[in-house]
C-alpha atoms as a PDB file:
ATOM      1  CA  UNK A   1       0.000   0.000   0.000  1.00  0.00           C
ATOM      2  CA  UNK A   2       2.918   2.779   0.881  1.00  0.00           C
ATOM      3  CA  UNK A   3       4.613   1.424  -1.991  1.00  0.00           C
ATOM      4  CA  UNK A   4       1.864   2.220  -4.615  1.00  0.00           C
ATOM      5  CA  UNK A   5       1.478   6.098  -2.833  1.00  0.00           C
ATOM      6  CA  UNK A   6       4.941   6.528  -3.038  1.00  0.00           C
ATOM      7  CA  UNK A   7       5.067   5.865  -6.993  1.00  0.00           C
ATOM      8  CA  UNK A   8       2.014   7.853  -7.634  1.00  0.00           C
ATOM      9  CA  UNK A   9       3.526  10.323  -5.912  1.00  0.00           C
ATOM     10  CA  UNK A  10       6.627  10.378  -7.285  1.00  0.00           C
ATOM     11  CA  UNK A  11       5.147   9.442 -10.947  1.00  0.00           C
ATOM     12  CA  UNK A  12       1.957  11.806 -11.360  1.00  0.00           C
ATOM     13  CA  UNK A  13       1.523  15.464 -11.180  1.00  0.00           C
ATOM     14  CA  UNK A  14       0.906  14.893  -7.318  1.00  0.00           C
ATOM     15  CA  UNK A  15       4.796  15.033  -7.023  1.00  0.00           C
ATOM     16  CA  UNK A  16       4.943  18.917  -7.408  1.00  0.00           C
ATOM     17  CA  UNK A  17       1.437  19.495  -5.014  1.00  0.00           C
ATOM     18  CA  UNK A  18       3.582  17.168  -2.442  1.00  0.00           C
ATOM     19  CA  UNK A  19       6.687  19.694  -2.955  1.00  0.00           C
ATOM     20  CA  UNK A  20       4.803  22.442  -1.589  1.00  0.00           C
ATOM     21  CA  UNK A  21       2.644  21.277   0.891  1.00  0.00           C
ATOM     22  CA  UNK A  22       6.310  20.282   2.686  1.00  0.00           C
ATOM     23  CA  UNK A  23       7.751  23.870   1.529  1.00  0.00           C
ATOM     24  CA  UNK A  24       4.918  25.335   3.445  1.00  0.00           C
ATOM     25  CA  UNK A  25       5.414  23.590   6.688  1.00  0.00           C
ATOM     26  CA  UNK A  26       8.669  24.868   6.344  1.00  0.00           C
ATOM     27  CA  UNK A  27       7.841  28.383   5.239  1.00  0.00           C
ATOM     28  CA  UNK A  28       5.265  28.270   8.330  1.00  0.00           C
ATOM     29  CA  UNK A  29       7.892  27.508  10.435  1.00  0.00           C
ATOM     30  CA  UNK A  30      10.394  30.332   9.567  1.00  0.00           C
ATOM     31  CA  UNK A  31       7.666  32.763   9.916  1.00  0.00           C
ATOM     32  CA  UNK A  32       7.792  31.621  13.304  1.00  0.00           C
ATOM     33  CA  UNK A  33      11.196  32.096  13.630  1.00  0.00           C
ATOM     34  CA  UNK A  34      11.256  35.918  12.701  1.00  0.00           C
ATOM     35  CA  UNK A  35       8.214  36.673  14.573  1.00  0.00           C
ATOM     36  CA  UNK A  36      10.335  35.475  17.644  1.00  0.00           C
ATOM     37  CA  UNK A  37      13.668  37.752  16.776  1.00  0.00           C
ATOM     38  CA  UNK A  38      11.395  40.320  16.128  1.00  0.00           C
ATOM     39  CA  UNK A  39      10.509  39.805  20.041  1.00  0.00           C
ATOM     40  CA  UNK A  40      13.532  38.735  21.053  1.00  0.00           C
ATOM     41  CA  UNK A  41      16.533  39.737  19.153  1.00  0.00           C
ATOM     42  CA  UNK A  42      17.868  35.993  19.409  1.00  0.00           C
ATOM     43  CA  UNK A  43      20.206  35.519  16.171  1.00  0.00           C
ATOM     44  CA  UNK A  44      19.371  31.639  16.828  1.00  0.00           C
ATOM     45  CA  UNK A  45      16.046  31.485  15.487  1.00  0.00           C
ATOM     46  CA  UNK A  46      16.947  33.740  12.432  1.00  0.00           C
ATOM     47  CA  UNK A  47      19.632  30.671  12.223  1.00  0.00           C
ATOM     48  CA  UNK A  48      17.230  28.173  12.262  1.00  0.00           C
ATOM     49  CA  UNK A  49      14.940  30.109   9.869  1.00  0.00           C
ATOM     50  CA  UNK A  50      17.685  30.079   7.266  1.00  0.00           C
ATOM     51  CA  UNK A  51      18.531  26.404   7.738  1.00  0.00           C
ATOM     52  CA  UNK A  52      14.318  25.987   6.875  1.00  0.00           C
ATOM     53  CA  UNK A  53      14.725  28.210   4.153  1.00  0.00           C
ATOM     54  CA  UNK A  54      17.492  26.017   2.379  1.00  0.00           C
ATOM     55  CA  UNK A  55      15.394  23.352   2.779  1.00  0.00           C
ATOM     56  CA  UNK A  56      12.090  24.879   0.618  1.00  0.00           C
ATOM     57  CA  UNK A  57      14.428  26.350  -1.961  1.00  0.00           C
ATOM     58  CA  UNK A  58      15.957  22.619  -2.585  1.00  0.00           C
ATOM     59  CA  UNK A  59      13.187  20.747  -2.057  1.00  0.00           C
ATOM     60  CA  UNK A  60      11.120  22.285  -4.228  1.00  0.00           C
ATOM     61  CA  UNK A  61      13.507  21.999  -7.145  1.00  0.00           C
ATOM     62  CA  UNK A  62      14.376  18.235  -6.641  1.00  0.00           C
ATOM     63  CA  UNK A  63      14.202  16.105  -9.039  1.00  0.00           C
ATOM     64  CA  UNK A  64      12.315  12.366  -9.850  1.00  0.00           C
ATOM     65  CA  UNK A  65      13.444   9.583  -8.271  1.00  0.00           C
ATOM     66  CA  UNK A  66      14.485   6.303 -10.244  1.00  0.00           C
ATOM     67  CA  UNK A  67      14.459   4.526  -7.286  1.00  0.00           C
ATOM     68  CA  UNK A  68      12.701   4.481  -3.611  1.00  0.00           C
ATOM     69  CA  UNK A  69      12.734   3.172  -0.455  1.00  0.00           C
ATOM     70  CA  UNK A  70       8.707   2.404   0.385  1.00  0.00           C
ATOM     71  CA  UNK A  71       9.358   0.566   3.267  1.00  0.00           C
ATOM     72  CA  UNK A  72       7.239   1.547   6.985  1.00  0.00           C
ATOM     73  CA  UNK A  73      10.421   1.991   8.598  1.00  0.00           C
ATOM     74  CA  UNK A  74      12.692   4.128   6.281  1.00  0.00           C
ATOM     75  CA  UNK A  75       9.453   6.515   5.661  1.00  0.00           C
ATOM     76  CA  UNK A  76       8.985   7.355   9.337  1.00  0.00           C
ATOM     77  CA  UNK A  77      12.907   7.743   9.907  1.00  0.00           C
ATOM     78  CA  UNK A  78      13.544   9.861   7.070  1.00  0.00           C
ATOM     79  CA  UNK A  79      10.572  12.276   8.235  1.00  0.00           C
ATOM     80  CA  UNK A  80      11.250  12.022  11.741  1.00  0.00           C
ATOM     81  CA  UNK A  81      14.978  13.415  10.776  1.00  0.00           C
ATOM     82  CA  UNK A  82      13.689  16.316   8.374  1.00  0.00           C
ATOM     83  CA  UNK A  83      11.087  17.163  10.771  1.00  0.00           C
ATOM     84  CA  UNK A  84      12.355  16.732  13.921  1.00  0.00           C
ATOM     85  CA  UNK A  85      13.914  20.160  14.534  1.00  0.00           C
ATOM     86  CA  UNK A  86       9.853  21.583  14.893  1.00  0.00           C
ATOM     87  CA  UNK A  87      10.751  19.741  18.352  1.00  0.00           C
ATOM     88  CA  UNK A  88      12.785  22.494  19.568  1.00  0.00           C
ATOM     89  CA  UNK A  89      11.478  25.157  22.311  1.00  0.00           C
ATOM     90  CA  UNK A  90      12.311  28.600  22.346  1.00  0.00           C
ATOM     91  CA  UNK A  91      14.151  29.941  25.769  1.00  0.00           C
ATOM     92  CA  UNK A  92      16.586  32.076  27.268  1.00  0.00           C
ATOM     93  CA  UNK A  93      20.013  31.553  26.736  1.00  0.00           C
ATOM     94  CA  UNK A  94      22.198  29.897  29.092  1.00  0.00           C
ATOM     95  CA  UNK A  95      24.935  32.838  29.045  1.00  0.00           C
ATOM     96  CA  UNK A  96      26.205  34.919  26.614  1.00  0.00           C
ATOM     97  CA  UNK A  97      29.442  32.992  27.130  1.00  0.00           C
ATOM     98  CA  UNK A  98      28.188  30.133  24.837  1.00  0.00           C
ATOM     99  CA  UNK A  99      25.508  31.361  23.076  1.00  0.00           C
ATOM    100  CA  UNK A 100      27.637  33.849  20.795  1.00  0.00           C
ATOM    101  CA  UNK A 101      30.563  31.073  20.289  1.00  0.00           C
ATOM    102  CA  UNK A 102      27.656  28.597  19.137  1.00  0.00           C
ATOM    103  CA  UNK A 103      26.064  31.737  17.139  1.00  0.00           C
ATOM    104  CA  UNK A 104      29.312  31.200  15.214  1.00  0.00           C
ATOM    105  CA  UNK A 105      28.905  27.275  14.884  1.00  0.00           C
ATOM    106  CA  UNK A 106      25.403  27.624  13.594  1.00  0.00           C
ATOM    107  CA  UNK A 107      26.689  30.129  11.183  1.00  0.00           C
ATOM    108  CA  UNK A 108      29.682  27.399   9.911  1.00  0.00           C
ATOM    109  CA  UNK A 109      27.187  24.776   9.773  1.00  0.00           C
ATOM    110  CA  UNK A 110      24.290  26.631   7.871  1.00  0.00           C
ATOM    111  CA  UNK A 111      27.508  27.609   5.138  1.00  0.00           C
ATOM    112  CA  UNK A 112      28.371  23.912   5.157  1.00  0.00           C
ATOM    113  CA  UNK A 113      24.713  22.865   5.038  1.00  0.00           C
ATOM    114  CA  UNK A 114      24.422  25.564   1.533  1.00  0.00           C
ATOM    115  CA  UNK A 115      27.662  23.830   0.065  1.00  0.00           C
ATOM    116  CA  UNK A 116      26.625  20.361   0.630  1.00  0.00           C
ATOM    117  CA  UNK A 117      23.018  21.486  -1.026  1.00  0.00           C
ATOM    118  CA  UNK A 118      24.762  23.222  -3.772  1.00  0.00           C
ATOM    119  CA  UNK A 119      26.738  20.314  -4.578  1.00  0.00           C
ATOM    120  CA  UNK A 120      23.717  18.283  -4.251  1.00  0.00           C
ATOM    121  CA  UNK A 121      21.688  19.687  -6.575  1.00  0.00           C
ATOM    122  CA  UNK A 122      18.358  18.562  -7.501  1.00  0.00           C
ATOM    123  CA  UNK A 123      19.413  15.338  -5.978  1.00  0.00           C
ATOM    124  CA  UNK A 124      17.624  15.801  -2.720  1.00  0.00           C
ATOM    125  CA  UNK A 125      14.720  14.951  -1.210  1.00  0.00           C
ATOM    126  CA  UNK A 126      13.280  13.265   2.351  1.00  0.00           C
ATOM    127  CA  UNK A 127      12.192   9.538   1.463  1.00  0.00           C
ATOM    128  CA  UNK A 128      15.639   8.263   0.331  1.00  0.00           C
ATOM    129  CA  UNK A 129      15.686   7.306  -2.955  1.00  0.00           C
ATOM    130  CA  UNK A 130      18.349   7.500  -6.212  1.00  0.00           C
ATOM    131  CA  UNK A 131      17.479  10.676  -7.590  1.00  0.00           C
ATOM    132  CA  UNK A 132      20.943  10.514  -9.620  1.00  0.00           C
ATOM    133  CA  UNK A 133      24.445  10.030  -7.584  1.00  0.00           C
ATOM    134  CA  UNK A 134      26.344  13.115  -7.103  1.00  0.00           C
ATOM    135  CA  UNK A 135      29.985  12.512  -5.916  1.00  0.00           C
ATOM    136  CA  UNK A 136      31.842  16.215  -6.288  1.00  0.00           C
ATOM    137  CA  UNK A 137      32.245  19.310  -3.666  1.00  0.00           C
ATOM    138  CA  UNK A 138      31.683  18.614  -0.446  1.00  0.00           C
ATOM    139  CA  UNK A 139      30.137  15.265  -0.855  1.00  0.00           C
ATOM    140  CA  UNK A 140      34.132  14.338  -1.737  1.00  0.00           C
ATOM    141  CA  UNK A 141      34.608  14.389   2.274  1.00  0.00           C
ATOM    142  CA  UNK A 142      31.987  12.719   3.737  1.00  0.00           C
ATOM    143  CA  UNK A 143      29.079  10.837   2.064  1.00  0.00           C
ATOM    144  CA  UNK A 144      26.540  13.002   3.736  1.00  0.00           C
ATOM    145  CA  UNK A 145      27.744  16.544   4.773  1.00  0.00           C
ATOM    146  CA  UNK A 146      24.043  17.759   4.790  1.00  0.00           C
ATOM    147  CA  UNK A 147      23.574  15.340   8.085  1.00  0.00           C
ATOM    148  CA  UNK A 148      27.007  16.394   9.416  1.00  0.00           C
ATOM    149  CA  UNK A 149      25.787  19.893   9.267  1.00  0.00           C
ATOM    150  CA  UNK A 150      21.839  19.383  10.815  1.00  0.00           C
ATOM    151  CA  UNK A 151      24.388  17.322  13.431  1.00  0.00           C
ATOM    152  CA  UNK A 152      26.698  20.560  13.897  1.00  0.00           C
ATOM    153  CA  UNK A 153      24.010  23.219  13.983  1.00  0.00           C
ATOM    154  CA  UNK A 154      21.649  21.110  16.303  1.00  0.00           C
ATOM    155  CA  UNK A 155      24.156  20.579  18.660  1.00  0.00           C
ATOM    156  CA  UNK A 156      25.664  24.198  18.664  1.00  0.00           C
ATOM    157  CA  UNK A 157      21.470  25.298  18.741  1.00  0.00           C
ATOM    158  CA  UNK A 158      21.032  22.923  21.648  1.00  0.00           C
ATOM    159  CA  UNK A 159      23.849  25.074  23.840  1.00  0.00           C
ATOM    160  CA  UNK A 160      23.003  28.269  22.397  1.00  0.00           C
ATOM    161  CA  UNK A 161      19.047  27.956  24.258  1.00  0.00           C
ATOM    162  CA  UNK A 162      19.585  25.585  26.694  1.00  0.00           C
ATOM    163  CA  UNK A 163      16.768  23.406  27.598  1.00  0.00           C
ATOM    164  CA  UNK A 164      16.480  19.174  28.414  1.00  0.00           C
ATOM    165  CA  UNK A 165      14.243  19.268  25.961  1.00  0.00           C
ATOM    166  CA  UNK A 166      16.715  20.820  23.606  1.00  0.00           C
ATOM    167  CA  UNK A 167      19.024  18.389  24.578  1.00  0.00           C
ATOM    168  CA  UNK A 168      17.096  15.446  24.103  1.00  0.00           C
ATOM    169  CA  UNK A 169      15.889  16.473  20.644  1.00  0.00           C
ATOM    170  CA  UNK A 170      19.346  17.118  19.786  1.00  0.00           C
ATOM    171  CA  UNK A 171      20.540  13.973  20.709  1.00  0.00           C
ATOM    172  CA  UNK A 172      17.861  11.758  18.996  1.00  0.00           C
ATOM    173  CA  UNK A 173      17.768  13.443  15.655  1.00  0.00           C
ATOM    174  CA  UNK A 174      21.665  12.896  15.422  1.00  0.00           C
ATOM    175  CA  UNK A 175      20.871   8.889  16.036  1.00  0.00           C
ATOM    176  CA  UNK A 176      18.100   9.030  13.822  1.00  0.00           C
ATOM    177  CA  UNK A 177      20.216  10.871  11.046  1.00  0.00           C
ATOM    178  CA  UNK A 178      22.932   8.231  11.460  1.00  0.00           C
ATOM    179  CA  UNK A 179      20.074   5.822  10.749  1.00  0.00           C
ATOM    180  CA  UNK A 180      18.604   7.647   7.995  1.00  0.00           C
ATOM    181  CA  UNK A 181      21.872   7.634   6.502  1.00  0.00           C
ATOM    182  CA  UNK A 182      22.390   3.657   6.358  1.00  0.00           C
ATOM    183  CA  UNK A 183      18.788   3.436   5.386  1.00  0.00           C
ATOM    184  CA  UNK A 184      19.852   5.696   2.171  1.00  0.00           C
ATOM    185  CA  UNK A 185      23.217   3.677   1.571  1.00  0.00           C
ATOM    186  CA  UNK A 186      21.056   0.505   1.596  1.00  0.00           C
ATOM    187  CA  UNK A 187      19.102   1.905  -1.794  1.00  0.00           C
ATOM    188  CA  UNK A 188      22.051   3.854  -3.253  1.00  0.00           C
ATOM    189  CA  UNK A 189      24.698   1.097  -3.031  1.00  0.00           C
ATOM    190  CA  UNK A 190      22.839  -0.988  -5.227  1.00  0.00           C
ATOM    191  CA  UNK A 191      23.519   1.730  -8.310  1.00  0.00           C
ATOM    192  CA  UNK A 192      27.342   0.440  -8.931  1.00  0.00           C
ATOM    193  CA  UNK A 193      28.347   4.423  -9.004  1.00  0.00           C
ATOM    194  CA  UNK A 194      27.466   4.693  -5.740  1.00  0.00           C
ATOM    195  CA  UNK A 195      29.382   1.351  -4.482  1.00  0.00           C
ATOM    196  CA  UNK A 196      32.308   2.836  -6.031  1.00  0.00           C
ATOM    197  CA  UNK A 197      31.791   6.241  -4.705  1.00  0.00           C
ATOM    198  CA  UNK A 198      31.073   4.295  -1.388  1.00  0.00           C
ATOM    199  CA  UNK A 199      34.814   2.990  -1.571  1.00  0.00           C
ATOM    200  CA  UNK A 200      36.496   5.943  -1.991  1.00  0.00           C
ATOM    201  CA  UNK A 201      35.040   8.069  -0.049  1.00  0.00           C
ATOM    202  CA  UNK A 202      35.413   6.151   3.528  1.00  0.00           C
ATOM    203  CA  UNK A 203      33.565   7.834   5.656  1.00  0.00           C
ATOM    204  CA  UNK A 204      29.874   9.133   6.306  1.00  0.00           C
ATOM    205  CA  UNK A 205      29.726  12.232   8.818  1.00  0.00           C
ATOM    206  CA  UNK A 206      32.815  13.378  10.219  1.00  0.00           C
ATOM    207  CA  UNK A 207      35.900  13.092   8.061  1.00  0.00           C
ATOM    208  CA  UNK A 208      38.969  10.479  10.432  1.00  0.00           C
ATOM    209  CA  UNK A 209      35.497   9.382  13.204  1.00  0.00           C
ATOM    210  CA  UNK A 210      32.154   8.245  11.706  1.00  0.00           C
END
């Protein structure tokens, strides 16, 4: 049943309706965001806005996949990642100590975050799925720099307004992006480009660790 939404999704004019229903959730979202530095003057959520706002320019331009994963599993893993920052509460921060040092870091990862998009292309999208392999610019490092920077900027974000909560969404969306990368790998390594891509490029987040 998910299987045969998926491909009329991805198949049928329903593929650009589903591109911006998701861009609007975003664009919701960021609204949010400046309403809040309006209130609050906290350069965070302005951060976080522009970190939505790469995601509705990309998104909308991806392109059709060949290929996708349709399993119950991948589905609610690969949303759970993309979505998962909607989690985050608003707050104080914890001193201006850290929060303008992790300003920085959210400002290193949102420039990492553009490159890896930029060398992406129209090759992105939530479910994964082979929407043509890409192998130059950043994606020469790592195998996923758009996860190592959503890892970066989360953590840095989670400092920056310090809550549990923060924390703890933080935390989980970096395990579940670790996941959501394997899950990806699983689909991708059966296009032989990718296997080969896979073996020269060792490693998935952090260049020397993971």
């Amino acid at each position: 049943m998910l299987k045969k939404i998926i491909d009329r999704i991805e198949g049928t004019w329903l593929f650009h309706v589903m591109n911006v229903l998701v861009a609007a959730i975003w664009l919701h979202d960021g609204v949010k965001a400046v309403l809040y530095y309006r209130e609050t003057k906290q350069v965070s959520s302005l951060l976080l806005c522009a970190m939505n706002a790469l995601l509705v320019i990309f998104y909308i331009r991806r392109r059709r996949a060949t290929e996708v994963g349709t399993s119950w599993k991948v589905v609610v893993v690969a949303n759970l990642g993309t979505f998962g920052n909607f989690l985050y509460e608003n707050g104080e921060p914890l001193h201006a100590a850290a929060y303008w040092p992790c300003t920085v870091v959210m400002c290193v990862a949102l420039v990492i975050s553009l490159g890896a998009f930029l060398s992406l292309g129209r090759s992105w999208g939530i479910i994964p799925a082979n929407r043509g392999v890409k192998t130059g610019g950043l994606y020469r490092i790592v195998r996923h720099p758009i996860y190592a920077s959503y890892v970066i900027f989360d953590a840095a974000y989670a400092v920056a307004v310090f809550t549990w909560r923060n924390v703890a969404v933080a935390a989980t969306i970096a395990l579940i992006l670790y996941a959501r990368a394997g899950y990806e790998e699983e689909l991708l390594l059966r296009d032989p480009e990718y296997a080969a891509y896979a073996q020269r490029t060792r490693y998935k987040l952090i260049p020397g660790l993971l």
